[in-house]
PDB file of N, CA and C in Angstrom:
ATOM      1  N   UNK A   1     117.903   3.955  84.370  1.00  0.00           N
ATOM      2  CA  UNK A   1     117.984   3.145  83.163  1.00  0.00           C
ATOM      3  C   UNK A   1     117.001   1.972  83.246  1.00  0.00           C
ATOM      4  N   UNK A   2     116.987   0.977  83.955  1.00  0.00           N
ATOM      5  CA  UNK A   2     116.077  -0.062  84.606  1.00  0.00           C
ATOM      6  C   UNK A   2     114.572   0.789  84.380  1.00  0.00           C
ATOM      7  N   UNK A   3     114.378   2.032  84.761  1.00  0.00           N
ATOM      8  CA  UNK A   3     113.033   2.049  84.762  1.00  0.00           C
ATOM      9  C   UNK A   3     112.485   2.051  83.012  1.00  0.00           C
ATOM     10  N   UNK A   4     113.498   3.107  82.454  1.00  0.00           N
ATOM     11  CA  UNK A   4     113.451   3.366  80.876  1.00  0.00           C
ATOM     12  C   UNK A   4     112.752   2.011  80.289  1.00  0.00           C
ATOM     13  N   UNK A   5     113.468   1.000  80.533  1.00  0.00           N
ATOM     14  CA  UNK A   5     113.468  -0.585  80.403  1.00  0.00           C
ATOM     15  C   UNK A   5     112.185  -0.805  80.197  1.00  0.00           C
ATOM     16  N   UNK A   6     111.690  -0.873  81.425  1.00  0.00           N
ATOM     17  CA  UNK A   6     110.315  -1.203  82.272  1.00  0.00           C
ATOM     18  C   UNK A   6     109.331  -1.019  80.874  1.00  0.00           C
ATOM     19  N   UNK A   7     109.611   0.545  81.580  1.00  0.00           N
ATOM     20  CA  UNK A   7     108.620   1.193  80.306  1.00  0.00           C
ATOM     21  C   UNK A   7     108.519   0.765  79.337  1.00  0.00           C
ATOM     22  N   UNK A   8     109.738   0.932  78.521  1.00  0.00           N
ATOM     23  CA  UNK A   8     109.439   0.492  77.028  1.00  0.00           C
ATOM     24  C   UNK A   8     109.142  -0.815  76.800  1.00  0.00           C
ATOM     25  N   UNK A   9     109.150  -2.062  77.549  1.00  0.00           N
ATOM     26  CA  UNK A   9     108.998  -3.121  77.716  1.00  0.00           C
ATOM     27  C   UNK A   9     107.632  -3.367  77.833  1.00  0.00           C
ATOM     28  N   UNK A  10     106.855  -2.400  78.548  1.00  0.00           N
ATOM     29  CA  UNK A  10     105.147  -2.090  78.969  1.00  0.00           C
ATOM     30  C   UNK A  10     104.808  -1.576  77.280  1.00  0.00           C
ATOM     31  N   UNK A  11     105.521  -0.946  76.978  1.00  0.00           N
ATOM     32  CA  UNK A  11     104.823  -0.613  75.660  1.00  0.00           C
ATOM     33  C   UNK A  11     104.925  -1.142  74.380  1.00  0.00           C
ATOM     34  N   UNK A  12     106.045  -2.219  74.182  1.00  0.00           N
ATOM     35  CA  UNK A  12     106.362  -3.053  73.519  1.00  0.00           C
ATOM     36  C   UNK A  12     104.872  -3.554  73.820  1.00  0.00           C
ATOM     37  N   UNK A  13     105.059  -4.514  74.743  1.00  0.00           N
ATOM     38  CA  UNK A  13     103.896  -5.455  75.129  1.00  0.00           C
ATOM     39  C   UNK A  13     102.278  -5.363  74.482  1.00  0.00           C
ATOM     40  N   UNK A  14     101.978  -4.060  75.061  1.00  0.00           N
ATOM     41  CA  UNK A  14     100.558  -3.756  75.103  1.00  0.00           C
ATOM     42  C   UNK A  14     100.659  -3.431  73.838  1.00  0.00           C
ATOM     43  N   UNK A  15     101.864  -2.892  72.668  1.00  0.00           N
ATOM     44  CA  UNK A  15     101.814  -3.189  71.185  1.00  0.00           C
ATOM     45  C   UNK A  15     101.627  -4.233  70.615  1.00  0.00           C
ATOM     46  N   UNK A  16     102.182  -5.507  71.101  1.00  0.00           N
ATOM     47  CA  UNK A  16     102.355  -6.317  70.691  1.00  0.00           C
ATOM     48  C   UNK A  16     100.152  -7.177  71.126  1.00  0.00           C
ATOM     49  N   UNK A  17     100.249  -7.180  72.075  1.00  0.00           N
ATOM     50  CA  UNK A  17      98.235  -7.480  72.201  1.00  0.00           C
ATOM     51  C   UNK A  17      97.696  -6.762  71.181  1.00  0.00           C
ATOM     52  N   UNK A  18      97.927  -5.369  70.632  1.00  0.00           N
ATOM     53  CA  UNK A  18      96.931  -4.683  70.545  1.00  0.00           C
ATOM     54  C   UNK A  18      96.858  -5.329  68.587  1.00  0.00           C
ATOM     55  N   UNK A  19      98.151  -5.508  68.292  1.00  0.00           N
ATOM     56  CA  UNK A  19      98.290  -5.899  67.009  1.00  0.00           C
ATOM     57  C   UNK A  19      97.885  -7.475  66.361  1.00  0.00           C
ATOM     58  N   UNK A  20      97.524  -7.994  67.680  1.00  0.00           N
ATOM     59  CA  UNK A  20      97.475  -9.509  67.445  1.00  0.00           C
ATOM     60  C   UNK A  20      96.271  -9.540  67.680  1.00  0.00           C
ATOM     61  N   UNK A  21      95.317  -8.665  68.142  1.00  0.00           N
ATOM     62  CA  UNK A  21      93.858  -8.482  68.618  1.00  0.00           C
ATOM     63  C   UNK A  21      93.128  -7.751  67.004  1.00  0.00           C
ATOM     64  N   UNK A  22      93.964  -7.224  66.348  1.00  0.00           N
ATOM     65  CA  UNK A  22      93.501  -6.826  65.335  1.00  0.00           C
ATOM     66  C   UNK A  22      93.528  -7.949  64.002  1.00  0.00           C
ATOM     67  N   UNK A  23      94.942  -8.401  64.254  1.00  0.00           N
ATOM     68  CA  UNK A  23      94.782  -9.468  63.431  1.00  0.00           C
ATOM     69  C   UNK A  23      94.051 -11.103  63.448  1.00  0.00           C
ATOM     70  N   UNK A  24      93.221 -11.039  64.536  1.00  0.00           N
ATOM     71  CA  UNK A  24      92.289 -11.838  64.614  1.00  0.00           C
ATOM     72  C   UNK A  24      91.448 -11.048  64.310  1.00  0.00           C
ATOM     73  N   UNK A  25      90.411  -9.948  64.563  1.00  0.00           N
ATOM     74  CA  UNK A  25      89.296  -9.409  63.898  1.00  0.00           C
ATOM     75  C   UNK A  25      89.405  -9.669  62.260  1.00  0.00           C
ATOM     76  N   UNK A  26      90.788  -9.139  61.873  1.00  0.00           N
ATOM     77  CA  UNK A  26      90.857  -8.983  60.253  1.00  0.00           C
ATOM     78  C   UNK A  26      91.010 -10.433  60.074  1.00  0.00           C
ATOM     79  N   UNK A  27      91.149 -11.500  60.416  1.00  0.00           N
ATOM     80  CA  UNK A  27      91.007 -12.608  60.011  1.00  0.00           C
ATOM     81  C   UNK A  27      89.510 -13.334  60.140  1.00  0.00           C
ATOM     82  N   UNK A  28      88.885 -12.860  61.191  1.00  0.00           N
ATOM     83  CA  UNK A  28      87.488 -13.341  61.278  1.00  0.00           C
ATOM     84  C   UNK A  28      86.048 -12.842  59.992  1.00  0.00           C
ATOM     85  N   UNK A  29      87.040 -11.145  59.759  1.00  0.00           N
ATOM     86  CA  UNK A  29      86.149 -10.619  59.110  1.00  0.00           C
ATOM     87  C   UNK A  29      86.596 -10.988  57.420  1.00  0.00           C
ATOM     88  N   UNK A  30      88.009 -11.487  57.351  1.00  0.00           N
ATOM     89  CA  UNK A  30      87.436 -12.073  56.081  1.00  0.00           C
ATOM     90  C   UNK A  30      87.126 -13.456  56.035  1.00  0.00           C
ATOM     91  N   UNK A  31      86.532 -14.390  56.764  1.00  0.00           N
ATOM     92  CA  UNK A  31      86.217 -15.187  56.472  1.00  0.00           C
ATOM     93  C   UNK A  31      84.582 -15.250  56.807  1.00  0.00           C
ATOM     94  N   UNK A  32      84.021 -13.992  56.960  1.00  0.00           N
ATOM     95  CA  UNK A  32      82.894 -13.942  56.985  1.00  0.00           C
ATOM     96  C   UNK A  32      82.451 -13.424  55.518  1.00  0.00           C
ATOM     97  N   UNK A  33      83.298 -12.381  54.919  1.00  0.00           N
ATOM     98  CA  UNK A  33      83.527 -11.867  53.766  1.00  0.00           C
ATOM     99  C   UNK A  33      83.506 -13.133  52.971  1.00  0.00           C
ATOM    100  N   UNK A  34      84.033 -14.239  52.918  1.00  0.00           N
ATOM    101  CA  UNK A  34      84.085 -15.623  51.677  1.00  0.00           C
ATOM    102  C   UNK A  34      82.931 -15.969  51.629  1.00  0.00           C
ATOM    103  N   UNK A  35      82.387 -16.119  53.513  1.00  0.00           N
ATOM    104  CA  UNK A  35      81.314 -16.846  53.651  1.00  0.00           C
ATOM    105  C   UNK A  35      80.040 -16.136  52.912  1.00  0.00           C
ATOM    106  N   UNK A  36      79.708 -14.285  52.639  1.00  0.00           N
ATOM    107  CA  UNK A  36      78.714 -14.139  52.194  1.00  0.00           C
ATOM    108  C   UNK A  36      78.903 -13.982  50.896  1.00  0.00           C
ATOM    109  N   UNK A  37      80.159 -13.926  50.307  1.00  0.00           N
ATOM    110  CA  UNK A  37      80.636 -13.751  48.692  1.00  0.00           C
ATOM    111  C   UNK A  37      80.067 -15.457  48.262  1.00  0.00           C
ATOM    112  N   UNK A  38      80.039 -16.445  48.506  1.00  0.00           N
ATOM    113  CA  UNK A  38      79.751 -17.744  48.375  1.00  0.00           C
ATOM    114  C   UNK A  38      78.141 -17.499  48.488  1.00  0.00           C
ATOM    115  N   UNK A  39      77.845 -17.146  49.453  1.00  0.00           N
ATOM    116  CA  UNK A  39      76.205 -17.601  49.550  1.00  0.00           C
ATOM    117  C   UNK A  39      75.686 -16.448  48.362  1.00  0.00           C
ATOM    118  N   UNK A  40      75.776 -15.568  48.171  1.00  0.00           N
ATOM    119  CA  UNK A  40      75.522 -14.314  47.060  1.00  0.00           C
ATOM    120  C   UNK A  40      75.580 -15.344  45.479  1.00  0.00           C
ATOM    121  N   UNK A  41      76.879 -15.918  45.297  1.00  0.00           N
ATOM    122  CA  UNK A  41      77.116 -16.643  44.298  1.00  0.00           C
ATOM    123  C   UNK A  41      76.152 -17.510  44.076  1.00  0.00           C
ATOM    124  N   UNK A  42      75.692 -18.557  44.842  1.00  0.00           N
ATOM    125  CA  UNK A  42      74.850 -19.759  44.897  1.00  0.00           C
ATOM    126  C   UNK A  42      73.451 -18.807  44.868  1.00  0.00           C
ATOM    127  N   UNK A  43      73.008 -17.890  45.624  1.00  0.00           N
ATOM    128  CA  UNK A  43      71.822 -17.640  45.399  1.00  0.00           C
ATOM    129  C   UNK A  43      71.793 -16.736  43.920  1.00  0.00           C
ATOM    130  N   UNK A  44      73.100 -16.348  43.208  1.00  0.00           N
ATOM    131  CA  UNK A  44      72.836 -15.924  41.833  1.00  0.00           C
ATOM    132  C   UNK A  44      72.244 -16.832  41.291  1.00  0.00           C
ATOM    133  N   UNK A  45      73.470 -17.781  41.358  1.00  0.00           N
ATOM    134  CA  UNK A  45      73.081 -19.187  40.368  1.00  0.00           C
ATOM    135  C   UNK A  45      71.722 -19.686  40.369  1.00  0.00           C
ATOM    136  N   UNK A  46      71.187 -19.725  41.418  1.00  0.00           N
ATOM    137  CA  UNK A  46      70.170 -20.295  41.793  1.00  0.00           C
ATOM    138  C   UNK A  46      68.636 -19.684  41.101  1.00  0.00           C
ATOM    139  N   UNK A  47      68.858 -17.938  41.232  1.00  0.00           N
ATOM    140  CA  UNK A  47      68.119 -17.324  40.009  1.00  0.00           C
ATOM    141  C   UNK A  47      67.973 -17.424  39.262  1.00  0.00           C
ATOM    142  N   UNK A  48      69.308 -17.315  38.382  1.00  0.00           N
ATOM    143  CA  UNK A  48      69.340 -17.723  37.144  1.00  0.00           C
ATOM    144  C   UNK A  48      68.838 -18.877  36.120  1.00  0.00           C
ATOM    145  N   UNK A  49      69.454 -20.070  37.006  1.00  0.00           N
ATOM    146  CA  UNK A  49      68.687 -20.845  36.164  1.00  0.00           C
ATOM    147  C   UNK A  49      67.087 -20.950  36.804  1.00  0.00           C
ATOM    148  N   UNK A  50      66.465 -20.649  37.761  1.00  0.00           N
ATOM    149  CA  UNK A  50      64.997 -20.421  37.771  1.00  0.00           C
ATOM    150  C   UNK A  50      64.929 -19.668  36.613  1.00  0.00           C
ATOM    151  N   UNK A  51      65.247 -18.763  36.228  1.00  0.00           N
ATOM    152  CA  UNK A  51      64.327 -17.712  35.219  1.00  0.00           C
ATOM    153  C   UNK A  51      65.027 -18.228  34.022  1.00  0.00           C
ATOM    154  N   UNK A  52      65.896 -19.221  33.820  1.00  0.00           N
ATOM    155  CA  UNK A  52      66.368 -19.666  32.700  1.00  0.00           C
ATOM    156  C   UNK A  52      65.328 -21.005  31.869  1.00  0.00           C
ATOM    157  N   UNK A  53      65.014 -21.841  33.527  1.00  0.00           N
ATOM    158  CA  UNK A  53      64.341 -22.946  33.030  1.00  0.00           C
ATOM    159  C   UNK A  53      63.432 -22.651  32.170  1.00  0.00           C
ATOM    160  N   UNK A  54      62.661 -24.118  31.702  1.00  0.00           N
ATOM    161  CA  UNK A  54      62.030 -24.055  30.768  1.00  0.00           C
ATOM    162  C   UNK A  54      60.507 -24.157  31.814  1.00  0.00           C
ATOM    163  N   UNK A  55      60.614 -24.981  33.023  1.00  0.00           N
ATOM    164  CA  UNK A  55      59.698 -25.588  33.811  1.00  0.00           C
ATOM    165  C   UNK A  55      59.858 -25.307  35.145  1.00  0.00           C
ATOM    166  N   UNK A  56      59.047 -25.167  35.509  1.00  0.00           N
ATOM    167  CA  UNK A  56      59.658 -24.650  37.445  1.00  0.00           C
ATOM    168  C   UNK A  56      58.508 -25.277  38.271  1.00  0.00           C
ATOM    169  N   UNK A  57      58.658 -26.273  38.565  1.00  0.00           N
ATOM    170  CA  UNK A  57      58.051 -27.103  39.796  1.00  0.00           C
ATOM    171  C   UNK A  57      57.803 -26.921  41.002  1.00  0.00           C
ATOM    172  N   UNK A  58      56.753 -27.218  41.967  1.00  0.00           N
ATOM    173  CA  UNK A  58      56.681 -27.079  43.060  1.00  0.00           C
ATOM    174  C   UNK A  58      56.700 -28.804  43.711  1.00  0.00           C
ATOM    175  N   UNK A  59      57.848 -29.431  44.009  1.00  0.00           N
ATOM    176  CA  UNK A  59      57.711 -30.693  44.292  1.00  0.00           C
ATOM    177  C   UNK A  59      56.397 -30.718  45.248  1.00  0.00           C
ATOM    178  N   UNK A  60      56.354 -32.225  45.363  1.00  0.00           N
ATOM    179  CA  UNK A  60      55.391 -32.553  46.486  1.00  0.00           C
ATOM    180  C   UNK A  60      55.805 -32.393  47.949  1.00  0.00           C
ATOM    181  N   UNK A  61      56.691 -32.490  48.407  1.00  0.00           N
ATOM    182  CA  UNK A  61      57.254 -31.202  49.624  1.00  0.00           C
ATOM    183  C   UNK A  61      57.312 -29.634  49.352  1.00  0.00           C
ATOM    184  N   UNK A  62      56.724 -28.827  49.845  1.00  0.00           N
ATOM    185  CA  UNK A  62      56.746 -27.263  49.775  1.00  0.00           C
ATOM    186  C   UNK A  62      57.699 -26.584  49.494  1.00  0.00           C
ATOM    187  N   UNK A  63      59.003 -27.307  50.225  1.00  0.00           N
ATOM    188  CA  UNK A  63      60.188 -26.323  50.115  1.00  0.00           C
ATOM    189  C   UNK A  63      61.212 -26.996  48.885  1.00  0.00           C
ATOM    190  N   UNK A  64      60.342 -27.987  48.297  1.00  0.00           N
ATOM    191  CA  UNK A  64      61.451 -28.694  46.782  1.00  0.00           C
ATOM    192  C   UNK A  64      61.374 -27.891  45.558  1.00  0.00           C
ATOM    193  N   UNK A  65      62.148 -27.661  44.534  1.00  0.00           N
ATOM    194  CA  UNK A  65      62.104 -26.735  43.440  1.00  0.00           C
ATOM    195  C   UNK A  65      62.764 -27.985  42.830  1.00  0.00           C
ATOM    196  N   UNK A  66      61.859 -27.964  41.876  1.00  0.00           N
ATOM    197  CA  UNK A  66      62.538 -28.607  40.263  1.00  0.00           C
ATOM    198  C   UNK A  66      62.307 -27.836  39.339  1.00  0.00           C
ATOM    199  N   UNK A  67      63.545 -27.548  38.527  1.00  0.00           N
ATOM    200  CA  UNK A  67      63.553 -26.802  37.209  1.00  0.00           C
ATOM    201  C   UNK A  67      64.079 -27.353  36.126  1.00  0.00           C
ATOM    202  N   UNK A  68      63.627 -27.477  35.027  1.00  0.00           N
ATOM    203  CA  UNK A  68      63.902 -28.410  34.145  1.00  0.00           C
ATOM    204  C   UNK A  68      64.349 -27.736  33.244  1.00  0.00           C
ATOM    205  N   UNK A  69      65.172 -27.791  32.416  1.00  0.00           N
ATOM    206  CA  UNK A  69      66.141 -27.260  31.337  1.00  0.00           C
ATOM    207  C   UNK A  69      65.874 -28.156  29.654  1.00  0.00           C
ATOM    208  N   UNK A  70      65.802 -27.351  28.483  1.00  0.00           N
ATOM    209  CA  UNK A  70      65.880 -28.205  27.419  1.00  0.00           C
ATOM    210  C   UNK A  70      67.029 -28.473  26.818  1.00  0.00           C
ATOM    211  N   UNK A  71      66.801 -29.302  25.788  1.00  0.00           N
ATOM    212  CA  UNK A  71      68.080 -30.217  25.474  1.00  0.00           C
ATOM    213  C   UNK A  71      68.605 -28.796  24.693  1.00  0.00           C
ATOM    214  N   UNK A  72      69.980 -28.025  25.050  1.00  0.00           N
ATOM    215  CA  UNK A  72      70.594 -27.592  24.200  1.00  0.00           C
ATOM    216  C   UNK A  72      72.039 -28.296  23.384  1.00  0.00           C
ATOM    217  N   UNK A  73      72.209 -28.029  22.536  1.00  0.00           N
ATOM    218  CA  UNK A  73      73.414 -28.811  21.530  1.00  0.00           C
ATOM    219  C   UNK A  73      73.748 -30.020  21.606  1.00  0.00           C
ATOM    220  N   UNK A  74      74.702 -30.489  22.348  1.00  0.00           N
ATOM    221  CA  UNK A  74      74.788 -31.818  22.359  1.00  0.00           C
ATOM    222  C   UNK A  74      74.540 -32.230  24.151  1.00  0.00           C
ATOM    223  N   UNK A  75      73.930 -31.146  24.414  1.00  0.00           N
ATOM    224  CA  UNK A  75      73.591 -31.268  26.243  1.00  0.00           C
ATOM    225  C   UNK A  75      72.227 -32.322  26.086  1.00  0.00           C
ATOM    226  N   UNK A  76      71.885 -33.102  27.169  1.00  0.00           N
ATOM    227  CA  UNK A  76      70.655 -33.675  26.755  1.00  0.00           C
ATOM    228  C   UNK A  76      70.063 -32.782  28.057  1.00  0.00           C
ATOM    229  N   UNK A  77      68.043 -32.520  27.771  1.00  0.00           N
ATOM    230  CA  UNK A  77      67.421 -31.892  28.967  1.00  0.00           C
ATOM    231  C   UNK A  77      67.941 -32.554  30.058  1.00  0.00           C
ATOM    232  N   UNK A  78      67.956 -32.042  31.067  1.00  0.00           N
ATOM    233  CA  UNK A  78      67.749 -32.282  32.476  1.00  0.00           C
ATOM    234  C   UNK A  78      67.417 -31.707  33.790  1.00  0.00           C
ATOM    235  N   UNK A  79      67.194 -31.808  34.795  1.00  0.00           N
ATOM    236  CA  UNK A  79      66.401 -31.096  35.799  1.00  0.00           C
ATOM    237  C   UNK A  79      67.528 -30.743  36.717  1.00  0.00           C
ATOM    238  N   UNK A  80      67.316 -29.886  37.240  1.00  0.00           N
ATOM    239  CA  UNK A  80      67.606 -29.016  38.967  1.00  0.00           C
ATOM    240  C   UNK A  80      66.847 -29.079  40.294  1.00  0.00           C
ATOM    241  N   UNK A  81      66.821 -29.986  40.691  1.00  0.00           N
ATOM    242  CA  UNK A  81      66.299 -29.883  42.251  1.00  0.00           C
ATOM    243  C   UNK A  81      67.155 -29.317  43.571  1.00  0.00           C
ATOM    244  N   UNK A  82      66.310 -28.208  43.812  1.00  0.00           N
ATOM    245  CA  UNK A  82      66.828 -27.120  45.412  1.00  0.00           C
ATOM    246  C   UNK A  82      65.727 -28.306  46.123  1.00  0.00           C
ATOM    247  N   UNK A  83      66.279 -28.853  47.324  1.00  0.00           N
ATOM    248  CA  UNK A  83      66.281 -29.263  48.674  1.00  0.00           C
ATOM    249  C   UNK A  83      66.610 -28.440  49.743  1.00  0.00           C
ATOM    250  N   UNK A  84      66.130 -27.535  50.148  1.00  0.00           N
ATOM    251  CA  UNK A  84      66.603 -26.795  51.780  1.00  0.00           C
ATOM    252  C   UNK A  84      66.449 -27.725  52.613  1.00  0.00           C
ATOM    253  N   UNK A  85      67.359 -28.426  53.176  1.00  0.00           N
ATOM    254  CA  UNK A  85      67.354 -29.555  54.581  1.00  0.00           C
ATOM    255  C   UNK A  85      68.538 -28.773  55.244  1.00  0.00           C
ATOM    256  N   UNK A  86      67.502 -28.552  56.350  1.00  0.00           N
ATOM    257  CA  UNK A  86      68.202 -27.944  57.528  1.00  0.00           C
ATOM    258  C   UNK A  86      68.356 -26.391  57.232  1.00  0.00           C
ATOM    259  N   UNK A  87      69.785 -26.262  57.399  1.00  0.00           N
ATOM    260  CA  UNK A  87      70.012 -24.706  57.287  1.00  0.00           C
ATOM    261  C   UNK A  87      71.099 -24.851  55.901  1.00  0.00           C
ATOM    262  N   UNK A  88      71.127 -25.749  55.178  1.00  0.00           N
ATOM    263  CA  UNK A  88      71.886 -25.522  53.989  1.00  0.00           C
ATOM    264  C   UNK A  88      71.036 -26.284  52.575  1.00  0.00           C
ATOM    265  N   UNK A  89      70.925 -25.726  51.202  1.00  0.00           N
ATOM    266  CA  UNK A  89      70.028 -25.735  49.818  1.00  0.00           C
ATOM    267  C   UNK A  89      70.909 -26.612  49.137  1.00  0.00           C
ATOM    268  N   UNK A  90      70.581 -27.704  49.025  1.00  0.00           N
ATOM    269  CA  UNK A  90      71.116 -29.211  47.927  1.00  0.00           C
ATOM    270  C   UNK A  90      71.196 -28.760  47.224  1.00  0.00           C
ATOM    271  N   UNK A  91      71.524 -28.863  45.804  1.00  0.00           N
ATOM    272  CA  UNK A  91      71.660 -28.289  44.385  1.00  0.00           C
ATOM    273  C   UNK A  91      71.872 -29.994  43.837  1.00  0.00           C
ATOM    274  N   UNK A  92      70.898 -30.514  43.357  1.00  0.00           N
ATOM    275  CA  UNK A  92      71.177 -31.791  42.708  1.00  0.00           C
ATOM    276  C   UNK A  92      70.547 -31.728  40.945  1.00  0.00           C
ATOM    277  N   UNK A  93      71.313 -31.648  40.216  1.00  0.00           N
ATOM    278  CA  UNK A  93      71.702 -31.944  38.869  1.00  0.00           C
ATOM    279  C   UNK A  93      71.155 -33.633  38.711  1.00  0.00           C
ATOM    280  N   UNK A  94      69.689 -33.603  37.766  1.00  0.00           N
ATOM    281  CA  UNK A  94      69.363 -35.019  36.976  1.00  0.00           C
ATOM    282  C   UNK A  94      69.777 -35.052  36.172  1.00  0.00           C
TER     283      UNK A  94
END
């Protein structure tokens, strides 16, 4: 009886790792999943209004984008500047 024990106790166990080893993968992998559903989003956006603007700039730094938008309805014009500093793209609204 004691050994029965053992056993099933060994296999409880190594169930119990094997399920908690999975549920960290499935937790890592969706938060890699947000992370590229987010960057996909921002680099839509980021198309869009390029091919939306009216004006598309090459600031006086290489890697600056200004895009300028016209006044629609009661919106007044205003610009879009992309900044890449570092490893993450500013999005600043004039």
């Amino acid at each position: 009886m004691m050994v029965v024990v053992v056993i099933l106790g060994l296999i409880v166990l190594a169930l119990v790792i094997f399920f908690t080893g999975g549920i960290k993968f499935w937790g890592a992998g969706q938060s890699q999943l947000a992370a590229q559903r987010n960057a996909r989003q921002a680099m839509d956006r980021m198309v869009r209004e390029i091919r939306e603007g009216k004006n598309v700039i090459n600031g006086l730094d290489d890697d600056i984008i200004v895009v300028s938008f016209p006044a629609l309805g009661s919106e007044l014009d205003y610009n879009v500047t992309y900044d890449p500093s570092g490893t993450t793209i500013v999005r600043i609204k004039n």
